[in-house]
N, C-alpha and C. Protein backbone atom coordinates (compact mmCIF):
# COMPACT_ATOMS: atom_id res chain seq x y z
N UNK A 1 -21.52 -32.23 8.59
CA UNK A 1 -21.78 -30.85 8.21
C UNK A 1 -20.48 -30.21 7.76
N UNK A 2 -20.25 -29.44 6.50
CA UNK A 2 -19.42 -28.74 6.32
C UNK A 2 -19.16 -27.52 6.54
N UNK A 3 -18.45 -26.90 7.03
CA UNK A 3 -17.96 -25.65 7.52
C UNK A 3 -17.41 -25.19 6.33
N UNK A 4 -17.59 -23.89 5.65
CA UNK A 4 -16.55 -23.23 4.64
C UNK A 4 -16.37 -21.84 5.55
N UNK A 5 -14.80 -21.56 5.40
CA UNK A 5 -14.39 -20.61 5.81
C UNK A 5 -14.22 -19.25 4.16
N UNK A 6 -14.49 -18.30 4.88
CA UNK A 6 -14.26 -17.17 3.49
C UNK A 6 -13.19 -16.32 4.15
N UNK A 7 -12.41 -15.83 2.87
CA UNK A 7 -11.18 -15.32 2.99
C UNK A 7 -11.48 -13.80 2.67
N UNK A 8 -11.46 -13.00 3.54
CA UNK A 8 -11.59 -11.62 3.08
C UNK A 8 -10.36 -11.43 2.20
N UNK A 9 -11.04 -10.78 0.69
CA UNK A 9 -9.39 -10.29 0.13
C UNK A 9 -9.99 -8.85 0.08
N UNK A 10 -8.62 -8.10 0.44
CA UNK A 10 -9.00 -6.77 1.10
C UNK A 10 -8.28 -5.84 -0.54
N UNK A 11 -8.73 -5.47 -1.44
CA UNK A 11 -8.37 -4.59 -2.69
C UNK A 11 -7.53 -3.27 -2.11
N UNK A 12 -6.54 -3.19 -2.67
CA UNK A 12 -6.20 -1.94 -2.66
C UNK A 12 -5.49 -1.56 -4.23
N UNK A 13 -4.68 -0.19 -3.82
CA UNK A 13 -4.20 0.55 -5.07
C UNK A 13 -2.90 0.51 -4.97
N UNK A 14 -1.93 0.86 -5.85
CA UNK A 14 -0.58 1.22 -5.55
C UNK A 14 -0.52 2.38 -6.80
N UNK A 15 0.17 3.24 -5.80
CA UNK A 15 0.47 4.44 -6.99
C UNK A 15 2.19 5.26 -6.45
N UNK A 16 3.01 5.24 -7.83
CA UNK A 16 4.17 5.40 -7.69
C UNK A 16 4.40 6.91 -7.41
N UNK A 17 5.44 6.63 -6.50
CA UNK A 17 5.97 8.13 -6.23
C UNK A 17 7.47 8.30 -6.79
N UNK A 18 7.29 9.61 -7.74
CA UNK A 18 8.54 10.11 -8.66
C UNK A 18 9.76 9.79 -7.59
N UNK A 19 10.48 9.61 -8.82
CA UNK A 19 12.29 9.58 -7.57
C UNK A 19 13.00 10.15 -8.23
N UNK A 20 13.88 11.09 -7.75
CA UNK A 20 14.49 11.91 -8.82
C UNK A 20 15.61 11.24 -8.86
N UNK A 21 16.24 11.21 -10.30
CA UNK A 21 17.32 10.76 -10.58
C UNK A 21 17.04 9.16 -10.71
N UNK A 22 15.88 8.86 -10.72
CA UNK A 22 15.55 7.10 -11.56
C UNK A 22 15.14 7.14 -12.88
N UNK A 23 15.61 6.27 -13.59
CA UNK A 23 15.27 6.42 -15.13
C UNK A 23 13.83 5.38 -14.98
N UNK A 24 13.99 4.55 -13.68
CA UNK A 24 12.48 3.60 -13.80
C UNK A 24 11.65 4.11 -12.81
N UNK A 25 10.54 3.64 -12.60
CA UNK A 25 9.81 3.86 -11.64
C UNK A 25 10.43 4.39 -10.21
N UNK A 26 11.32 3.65 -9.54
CA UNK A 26 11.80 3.60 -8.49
C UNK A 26 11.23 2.26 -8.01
N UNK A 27 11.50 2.72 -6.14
CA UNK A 27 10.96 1.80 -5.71
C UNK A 27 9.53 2.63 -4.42
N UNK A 28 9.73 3.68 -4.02
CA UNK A 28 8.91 4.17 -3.80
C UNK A 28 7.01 4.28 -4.47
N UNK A 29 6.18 4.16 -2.85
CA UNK A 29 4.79 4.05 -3.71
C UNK A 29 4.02 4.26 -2.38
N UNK A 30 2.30 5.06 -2.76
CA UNK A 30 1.76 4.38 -1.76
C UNK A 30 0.66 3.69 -2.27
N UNK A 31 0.69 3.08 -0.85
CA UNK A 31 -0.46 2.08 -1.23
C UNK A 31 -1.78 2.61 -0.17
N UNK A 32 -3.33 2.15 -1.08
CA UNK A 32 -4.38 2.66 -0.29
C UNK A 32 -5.33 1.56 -0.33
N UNK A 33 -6.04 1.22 0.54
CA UNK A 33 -6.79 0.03 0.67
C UNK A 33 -8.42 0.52 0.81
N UNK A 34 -9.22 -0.06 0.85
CA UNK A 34 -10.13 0.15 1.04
C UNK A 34 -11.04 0.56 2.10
N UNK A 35 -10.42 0.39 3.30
CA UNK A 35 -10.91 0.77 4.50
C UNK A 35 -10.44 2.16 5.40
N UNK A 36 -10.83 2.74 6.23
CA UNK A 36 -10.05 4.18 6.66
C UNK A 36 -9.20 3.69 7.35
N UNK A 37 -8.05 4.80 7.33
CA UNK A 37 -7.04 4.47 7.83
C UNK A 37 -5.98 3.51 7.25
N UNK A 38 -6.14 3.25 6.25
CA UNK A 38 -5.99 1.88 5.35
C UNK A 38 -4.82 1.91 4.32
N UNK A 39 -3.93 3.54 4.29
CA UNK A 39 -3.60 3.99 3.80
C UNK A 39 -1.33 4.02 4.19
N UNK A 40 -0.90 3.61 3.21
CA UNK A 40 0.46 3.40 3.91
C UNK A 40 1.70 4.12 2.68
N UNK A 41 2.85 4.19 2.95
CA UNK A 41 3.84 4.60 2.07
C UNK A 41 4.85 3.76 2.07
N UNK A 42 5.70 3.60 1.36
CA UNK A 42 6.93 2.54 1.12
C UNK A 42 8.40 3.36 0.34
N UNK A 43 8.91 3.02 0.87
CA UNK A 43 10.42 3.95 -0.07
C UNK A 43 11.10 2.88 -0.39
N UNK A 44 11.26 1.57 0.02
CA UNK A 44 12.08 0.45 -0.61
C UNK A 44 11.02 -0.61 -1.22
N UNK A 45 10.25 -0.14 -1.95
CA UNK A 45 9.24 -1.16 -2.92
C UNK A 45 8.76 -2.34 -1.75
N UNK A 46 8.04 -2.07 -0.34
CA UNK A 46 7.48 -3.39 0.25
C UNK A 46 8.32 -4.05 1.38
N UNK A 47 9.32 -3.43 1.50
CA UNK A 47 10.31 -4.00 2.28
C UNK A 47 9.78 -3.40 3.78
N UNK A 48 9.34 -2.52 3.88
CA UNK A 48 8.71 -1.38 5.43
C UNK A 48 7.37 -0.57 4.62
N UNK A 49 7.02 -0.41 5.86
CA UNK A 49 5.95 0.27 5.64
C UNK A 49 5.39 1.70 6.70
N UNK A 50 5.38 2.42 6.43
CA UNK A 50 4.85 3.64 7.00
C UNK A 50 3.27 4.35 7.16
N UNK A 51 2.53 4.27 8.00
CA UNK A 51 1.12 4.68 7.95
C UNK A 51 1.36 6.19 7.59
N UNK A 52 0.00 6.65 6.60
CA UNK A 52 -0.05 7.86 6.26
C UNK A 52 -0.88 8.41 7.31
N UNK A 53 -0.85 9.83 7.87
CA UNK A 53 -1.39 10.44 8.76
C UNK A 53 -2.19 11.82 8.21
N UNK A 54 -3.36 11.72 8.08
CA UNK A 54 -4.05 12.49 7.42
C UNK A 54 -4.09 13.61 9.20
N UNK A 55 -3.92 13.53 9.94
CA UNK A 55 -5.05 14.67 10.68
C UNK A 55 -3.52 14.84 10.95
N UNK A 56 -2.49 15.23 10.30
CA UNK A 56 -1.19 16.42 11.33
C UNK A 56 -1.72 17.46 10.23
């Protein structure tokens, strides 16, 4: 009998946040996924990550 395992791939977005004084994008962004709570920010393009807090 074969067993197949499925891989949830979980979609999200990335949307850049202005940096003043970059002529490129930066490296700042957040990213939003599909699920609640799902939602994070980055200031070094991926390197850390910060949860966004909707209820302060």
């Amino acid at each position: 009998m074969e067993t197949q395992v499925r891989k949830a791939r979980s979609k999200y977005h990335e949307y850049t946040v202005k940096t003043p004084g970059s002529s490129t994008r930066g490296a700042r962004r957040i990213i939003t996924g599909e699920a609640t709570d799902e939602d994070y920010y980055t200031a070094d393009h991926y390197a850390s990550f910060s949860p966004i807090a909707f209820g302060c």
